[in-house]
C-alpha atoms as a PDB file:
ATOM      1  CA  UNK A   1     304.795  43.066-110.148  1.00  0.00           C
ATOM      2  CA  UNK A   2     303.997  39.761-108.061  1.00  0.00           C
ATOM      3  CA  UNK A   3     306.470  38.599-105.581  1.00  0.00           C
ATOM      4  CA  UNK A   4     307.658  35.959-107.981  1.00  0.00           C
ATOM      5  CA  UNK A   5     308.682  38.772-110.018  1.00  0.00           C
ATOM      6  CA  UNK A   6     310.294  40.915-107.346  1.00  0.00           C
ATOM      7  CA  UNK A   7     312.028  37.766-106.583  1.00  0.00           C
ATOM      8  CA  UNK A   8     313.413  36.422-108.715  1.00  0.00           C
ATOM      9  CA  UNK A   9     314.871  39.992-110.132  1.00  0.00           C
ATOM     10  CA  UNK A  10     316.385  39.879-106.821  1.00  0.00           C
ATOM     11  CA  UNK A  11     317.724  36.819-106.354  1.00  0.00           C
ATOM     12  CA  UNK A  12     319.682  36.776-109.913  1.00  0.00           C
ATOM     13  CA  UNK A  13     321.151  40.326-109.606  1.00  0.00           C
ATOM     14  CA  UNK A  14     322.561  39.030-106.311  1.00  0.00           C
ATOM     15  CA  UNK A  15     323.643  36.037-107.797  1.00  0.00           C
ATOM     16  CA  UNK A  16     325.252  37.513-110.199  1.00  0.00           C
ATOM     17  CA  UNK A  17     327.627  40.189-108.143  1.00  0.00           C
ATOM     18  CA  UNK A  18     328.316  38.255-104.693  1.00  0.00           C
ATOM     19  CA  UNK A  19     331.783  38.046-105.230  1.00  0.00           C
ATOM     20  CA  UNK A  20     332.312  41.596-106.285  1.00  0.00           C
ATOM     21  CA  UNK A  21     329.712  42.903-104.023  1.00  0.00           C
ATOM     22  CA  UNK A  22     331.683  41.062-100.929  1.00  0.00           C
ATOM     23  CA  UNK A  23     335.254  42.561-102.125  1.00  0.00           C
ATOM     24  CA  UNK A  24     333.334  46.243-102.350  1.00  0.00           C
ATOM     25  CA  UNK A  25     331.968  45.963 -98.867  1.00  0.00           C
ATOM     26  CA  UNK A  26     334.903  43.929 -97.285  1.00  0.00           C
ATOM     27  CA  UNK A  27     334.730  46.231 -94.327  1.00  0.00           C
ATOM     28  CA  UNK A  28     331.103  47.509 -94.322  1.00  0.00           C
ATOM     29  CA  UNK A  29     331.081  48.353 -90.769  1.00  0.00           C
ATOM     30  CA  UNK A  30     334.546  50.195 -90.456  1.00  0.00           C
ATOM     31  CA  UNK A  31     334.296  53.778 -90.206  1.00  0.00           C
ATOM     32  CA  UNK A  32     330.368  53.532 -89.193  1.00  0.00           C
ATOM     33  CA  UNK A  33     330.462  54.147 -85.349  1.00  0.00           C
ATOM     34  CA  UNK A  34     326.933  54.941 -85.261  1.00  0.00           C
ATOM     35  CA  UNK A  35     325.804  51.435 -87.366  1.00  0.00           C
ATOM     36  CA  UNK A  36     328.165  49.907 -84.759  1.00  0.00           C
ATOM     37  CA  UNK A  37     326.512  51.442 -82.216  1.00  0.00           C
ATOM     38  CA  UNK A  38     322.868  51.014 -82.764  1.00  0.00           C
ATOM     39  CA  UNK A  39     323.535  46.778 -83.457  1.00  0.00           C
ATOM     40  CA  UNK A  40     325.126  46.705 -79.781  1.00  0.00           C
ATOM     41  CA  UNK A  41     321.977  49.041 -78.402  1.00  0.00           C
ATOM     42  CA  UNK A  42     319.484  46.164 -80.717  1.00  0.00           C
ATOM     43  CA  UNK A  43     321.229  43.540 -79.333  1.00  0.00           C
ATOM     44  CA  UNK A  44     321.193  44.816 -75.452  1.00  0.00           C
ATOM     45  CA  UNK A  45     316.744  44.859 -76.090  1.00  0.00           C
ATOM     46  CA  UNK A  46     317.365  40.869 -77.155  1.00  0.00           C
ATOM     47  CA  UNK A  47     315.538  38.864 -74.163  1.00  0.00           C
ATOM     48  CA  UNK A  48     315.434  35.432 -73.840  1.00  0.00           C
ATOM     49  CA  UNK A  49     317.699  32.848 -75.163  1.00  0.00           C
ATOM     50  CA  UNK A  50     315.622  32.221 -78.721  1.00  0.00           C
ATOM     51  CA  UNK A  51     316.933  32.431 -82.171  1.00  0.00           C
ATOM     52  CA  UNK A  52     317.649  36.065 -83.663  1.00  0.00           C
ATOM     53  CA  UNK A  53     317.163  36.146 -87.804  1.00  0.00           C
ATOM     54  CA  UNK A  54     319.748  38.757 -89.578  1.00  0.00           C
ATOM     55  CA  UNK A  55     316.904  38.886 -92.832  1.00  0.00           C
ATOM     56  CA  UNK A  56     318.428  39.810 -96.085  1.00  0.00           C
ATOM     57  CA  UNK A  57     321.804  38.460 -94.535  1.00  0.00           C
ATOM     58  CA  UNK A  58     324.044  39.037 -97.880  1.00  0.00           C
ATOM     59  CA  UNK A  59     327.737  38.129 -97.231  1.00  0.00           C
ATOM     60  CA  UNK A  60     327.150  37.949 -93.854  1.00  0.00           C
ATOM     61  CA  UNK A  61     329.101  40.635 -92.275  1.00  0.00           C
ATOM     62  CA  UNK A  62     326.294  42.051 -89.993  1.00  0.00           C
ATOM     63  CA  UNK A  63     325.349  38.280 -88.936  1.00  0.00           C
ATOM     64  CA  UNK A  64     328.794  37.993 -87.129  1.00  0.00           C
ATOM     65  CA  UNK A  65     328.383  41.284 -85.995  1.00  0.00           C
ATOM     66  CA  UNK A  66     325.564  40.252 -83.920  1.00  0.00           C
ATOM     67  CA  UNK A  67     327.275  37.398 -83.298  1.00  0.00           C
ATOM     68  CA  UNK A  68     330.128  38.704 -81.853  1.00  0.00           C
ATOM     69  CA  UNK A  69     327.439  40.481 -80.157  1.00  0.00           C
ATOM     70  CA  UNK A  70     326.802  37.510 -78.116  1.00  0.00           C
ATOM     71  CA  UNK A  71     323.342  36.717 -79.865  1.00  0.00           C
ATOM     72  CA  UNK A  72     322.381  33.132 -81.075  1.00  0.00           C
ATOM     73  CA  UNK A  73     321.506  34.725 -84.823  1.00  0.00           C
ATOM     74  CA  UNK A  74     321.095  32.815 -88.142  1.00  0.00           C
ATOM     75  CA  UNK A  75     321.031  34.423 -91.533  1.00  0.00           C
ATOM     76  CA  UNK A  76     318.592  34.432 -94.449  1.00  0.00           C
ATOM     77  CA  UNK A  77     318.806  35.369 -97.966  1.00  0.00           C
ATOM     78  CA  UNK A  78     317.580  34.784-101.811  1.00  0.00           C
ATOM     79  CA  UNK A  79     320.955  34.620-103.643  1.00  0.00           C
ATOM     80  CA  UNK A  80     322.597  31.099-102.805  1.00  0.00           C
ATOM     81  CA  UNK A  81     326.032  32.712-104.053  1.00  0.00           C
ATOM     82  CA  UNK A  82     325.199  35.668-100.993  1.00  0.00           C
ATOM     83  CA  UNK A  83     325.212  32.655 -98.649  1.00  0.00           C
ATOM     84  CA  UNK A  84     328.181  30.698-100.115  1.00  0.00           C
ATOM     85  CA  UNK A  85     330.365  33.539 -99.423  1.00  0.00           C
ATOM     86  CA  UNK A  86     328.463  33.866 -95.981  1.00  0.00           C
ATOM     87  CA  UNK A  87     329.416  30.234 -94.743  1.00  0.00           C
ATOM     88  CA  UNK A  88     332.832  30.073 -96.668  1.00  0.00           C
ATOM     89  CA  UNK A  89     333.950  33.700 -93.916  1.00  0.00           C
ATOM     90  CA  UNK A  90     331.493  32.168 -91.263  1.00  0.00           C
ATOM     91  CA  UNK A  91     331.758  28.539 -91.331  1.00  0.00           C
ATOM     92  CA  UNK A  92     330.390  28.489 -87.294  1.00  0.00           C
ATOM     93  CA  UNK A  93     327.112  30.315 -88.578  1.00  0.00           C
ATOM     94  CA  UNK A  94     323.886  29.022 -89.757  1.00  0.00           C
ATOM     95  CA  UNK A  95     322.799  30.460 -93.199  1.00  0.00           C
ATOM     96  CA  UNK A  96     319.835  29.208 -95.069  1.00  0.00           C
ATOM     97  CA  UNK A  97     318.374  30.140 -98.560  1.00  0.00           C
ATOM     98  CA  UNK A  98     314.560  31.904 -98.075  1.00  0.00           C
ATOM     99  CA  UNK A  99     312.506  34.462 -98.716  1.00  0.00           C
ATOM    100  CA  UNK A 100     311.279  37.389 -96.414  1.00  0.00           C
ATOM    101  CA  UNK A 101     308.131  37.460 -97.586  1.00  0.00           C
ATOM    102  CA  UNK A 102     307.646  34.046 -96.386  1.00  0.00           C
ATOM    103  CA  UNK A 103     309.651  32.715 -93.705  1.00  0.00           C
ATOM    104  CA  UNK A 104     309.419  28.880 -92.501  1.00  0.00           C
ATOM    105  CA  UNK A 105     309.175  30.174 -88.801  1.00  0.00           C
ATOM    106  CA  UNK A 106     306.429  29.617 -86.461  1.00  0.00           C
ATOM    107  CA  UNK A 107     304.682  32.029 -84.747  1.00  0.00           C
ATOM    108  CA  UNK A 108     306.481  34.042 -81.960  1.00  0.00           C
ATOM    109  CA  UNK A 109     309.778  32.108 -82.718  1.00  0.00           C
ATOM    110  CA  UNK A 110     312.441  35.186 -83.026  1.00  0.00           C
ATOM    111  CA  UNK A 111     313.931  37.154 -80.365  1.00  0.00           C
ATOM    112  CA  UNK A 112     314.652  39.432 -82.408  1.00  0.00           C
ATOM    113  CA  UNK A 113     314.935  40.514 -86.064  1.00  0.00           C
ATOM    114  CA  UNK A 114     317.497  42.513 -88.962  1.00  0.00           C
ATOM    115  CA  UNK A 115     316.297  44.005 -91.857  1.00  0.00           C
ATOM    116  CA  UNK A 116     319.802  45.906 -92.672  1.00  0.00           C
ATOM    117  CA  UNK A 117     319.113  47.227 -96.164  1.00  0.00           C
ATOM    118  CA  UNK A 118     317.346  44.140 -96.806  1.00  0.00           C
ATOM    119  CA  UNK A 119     314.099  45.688 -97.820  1.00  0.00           C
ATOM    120  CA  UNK A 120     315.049  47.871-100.229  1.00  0.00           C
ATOM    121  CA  UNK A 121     313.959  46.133-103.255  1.00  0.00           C
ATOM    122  CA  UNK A 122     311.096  45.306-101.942  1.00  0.00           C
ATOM    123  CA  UNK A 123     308.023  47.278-104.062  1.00  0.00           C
ATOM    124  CA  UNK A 124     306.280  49.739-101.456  1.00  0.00           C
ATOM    125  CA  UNK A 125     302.574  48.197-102.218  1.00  0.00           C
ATOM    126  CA  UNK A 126     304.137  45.015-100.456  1.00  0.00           C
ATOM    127  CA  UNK A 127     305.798  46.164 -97.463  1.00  0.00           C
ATOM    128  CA  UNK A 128     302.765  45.918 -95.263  1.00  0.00           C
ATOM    129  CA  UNK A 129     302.601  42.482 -95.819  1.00  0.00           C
ATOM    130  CA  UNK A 130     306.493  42.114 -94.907  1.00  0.00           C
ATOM    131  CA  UNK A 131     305.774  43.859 -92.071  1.00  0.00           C
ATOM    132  CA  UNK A 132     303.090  41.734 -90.871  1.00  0.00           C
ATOM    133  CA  UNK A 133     305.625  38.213 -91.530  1.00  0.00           C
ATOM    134  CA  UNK A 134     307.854  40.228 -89.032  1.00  0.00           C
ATOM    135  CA  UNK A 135     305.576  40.870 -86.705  1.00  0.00           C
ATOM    136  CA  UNK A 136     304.173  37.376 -87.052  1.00  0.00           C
ATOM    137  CA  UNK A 137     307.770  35.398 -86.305  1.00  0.00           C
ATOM    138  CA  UNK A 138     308.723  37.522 -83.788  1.00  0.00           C
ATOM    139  CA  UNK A 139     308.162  36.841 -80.117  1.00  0.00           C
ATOM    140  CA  UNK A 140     306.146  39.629 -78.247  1.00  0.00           C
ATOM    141  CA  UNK A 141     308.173  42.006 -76.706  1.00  0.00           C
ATOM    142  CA  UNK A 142     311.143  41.465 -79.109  1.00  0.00           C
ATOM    143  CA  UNK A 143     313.001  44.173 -81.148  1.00  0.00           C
ATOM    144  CA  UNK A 144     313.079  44.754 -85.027  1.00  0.00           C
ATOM    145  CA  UNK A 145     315.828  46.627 -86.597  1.00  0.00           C
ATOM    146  CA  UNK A 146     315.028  47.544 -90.198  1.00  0.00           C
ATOM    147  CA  UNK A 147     317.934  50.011 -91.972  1.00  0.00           C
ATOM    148  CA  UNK A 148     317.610  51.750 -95.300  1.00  0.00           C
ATOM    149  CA  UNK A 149     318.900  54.920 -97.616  1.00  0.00           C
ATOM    150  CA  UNK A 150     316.472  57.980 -96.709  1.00  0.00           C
ATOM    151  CA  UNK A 151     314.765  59.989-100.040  1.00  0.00           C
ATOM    152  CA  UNK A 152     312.057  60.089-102.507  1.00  0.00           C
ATOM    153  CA  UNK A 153     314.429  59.219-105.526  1.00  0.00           C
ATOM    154  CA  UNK A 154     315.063  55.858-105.793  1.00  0.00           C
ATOM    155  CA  UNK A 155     318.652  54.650-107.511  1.00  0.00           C
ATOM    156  CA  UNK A 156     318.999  51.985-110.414  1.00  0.00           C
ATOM    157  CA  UNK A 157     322.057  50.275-110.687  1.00  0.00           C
ATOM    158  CA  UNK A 158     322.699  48.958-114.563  1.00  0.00           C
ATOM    159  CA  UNK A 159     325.332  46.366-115.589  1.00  0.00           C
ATOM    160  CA  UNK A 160     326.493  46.681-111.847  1.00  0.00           C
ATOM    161  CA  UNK A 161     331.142  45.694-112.310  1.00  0.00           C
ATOM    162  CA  UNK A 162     329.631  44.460-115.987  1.00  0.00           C
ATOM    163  CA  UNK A 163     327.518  41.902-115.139  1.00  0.00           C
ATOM    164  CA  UNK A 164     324.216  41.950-117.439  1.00  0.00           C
ATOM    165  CA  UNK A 165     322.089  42.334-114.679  1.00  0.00           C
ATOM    166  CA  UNK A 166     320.066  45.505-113.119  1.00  0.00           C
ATOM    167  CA  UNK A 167     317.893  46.275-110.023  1.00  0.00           C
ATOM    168  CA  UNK A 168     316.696  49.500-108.324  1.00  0.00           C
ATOM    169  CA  UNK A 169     317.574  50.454-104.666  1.00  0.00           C
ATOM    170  CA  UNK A 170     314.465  52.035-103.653  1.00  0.00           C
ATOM    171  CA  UNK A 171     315.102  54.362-100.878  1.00  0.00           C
ATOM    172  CA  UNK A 172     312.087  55.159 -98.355  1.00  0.00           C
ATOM    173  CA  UNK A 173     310.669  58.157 -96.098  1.00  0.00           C
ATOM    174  CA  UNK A 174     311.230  57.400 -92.751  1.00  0.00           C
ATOM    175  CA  UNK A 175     308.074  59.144 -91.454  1.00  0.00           C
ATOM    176  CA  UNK A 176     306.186  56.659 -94.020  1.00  0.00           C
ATOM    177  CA  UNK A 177     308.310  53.221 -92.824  1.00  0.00           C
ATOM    178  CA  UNK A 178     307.049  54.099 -89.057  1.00  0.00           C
ATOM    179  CA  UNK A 179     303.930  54.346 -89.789  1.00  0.00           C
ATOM    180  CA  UNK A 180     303.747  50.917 -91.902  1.00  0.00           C
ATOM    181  CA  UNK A 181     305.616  49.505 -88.704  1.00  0.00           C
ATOM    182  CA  UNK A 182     302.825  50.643 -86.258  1.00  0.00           C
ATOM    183  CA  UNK A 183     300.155  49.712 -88.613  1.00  0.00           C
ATOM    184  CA  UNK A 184     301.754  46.092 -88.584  1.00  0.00           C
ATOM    185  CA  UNK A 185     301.460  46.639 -84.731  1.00  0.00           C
ATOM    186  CA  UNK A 186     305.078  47.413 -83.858  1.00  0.00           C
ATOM    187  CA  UNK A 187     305.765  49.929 -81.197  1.00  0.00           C
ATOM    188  CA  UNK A 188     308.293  52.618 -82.410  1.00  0.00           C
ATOM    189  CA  UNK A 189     311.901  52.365 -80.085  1.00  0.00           C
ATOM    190  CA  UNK A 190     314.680  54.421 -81.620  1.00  0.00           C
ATOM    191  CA  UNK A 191     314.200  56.870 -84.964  1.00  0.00           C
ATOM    192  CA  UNK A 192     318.108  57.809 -85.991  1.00  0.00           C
ATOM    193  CA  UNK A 193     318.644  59.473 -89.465  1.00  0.00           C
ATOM    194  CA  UNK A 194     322.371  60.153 -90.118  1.00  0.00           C
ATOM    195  CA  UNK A 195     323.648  62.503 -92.576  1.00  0.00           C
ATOM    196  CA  UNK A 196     325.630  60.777 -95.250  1.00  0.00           C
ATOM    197  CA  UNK A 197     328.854  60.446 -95.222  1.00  0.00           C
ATOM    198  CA  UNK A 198     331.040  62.081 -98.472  1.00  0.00           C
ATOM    199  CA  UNK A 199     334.124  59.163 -97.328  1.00  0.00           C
ATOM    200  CA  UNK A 200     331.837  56.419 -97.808  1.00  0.00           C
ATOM    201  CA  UNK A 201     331.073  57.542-101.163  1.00  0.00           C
ATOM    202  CA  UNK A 202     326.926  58.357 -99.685  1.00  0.00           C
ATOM    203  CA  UNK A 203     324.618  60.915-101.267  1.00  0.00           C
ATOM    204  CA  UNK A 204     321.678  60.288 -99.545  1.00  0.00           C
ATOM    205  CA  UNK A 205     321.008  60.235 -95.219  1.00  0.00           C
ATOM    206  CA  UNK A 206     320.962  56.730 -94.014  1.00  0.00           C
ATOM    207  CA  UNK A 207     318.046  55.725 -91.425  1.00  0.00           C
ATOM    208  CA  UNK A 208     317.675  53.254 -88.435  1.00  0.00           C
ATOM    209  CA  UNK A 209     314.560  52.643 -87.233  1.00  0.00           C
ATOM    210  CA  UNK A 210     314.500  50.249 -84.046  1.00  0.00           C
ATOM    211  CA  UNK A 211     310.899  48.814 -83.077  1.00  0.00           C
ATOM    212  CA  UNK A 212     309.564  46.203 -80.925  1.00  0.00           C
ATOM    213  CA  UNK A 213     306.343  43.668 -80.661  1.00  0.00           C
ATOM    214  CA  UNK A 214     304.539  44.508 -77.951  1.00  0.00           C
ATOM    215  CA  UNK A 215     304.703  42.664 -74.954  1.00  0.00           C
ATOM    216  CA  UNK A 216     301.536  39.975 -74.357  1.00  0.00           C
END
């Protein structure tokens, strides 16, 4: 599959469920203390006063998180209806239409960066090279926060509140995303995996991995 591919699949199953996605997840971050928790502990590693990119932003929620958070962040996503219902709740955010895989940032321009379940549809033969646009934009010394579901067996979700759409979650070892992060030259900060939790309807342990560029 070429990233045109991946893409696209992306983009238009997004598309297609924003506003039933954003209903679903209307309080994403309530009953998570430990989500809540580790975005105050990534924002307190934030240096400088430079732009912080929430990548993958969906609806928003976790870019005025980390705005609340105190942190100058912007957000980024494929699906333009993601980012309508993003600046519609968020109208004193900046949200822009991109791709991860190819970000119009210069070199060293983040102070920091989000990948909260944001990479999860991205096929494991092209994560190194995600990786390595991370590591590119991002300042040295500043912190990378990349969230997904922990396992082996990946989910597909078919017809998703009856749209004809379909896409597969692809959940990911963390022993095996650390050591794609240190091959793209991060340094390892934080490895939390949580159990999952039966109350928000999770079968699988959730994982937080907190890196950072090294320092020049």
């Amino acid at each position: 599959m070429t990233d045109a591919d991946f893409l696209t699949t992306t983009r238009t199953f997004y598309d297609a469920i924003a506003e039933d996605y954003a209903t679903l997840f209307q309080d994403e971050l309530v009953g998570r203390p430990l989500e809540r928790a580790l975005l105050t502990m990534f924002a307190e590693l934030v240096e400088g006063d430079g732009p912080v990119a929430d990548l993958g932003c969906g609806p928003g929620r976790t870019t005025a998180r980390l705005a609340g958070l105190g942190l100058p962040v912007f957000g980024l996503d494929l699906s333009e209806s993601m980012l309508a219902i993003a600046r519609r709740e968020n109208p004193g955010l900046r949200f822009e239409q991109g791709s991860m895989m190819e970000l119009d940032l210069e070199d060293g321009a983040l102070a920091g960066a989000l990948s909260f379940y944001s990479s999860i549809h991205t096929p494991v033969d092209r994560l190194p090279a995600l990786f390595a646009e991370f590591h590119r934009v991002l300042a040295p010394g500043a912190p990378l926060f990349v969230a997904f579901q922990a396992g082996d067996e990946h989910r597909h979700h078919d017809r998703p509140f009856g749209h004809p759409v379909a896409l597969t979650f692809q959940r990911r070892r963390p022993e095996d995303m650390v050591e794609l992060l240190t091959r793209a030259g991060f340094a390892l900060v934080s490895r939390t995996v949580r159990e999952p939790d039966p109350a928000l309807d999770e079968t699988v342990p959730q994982a937080f991995l907190i890196a950072r560029k090294p320092a020049a």
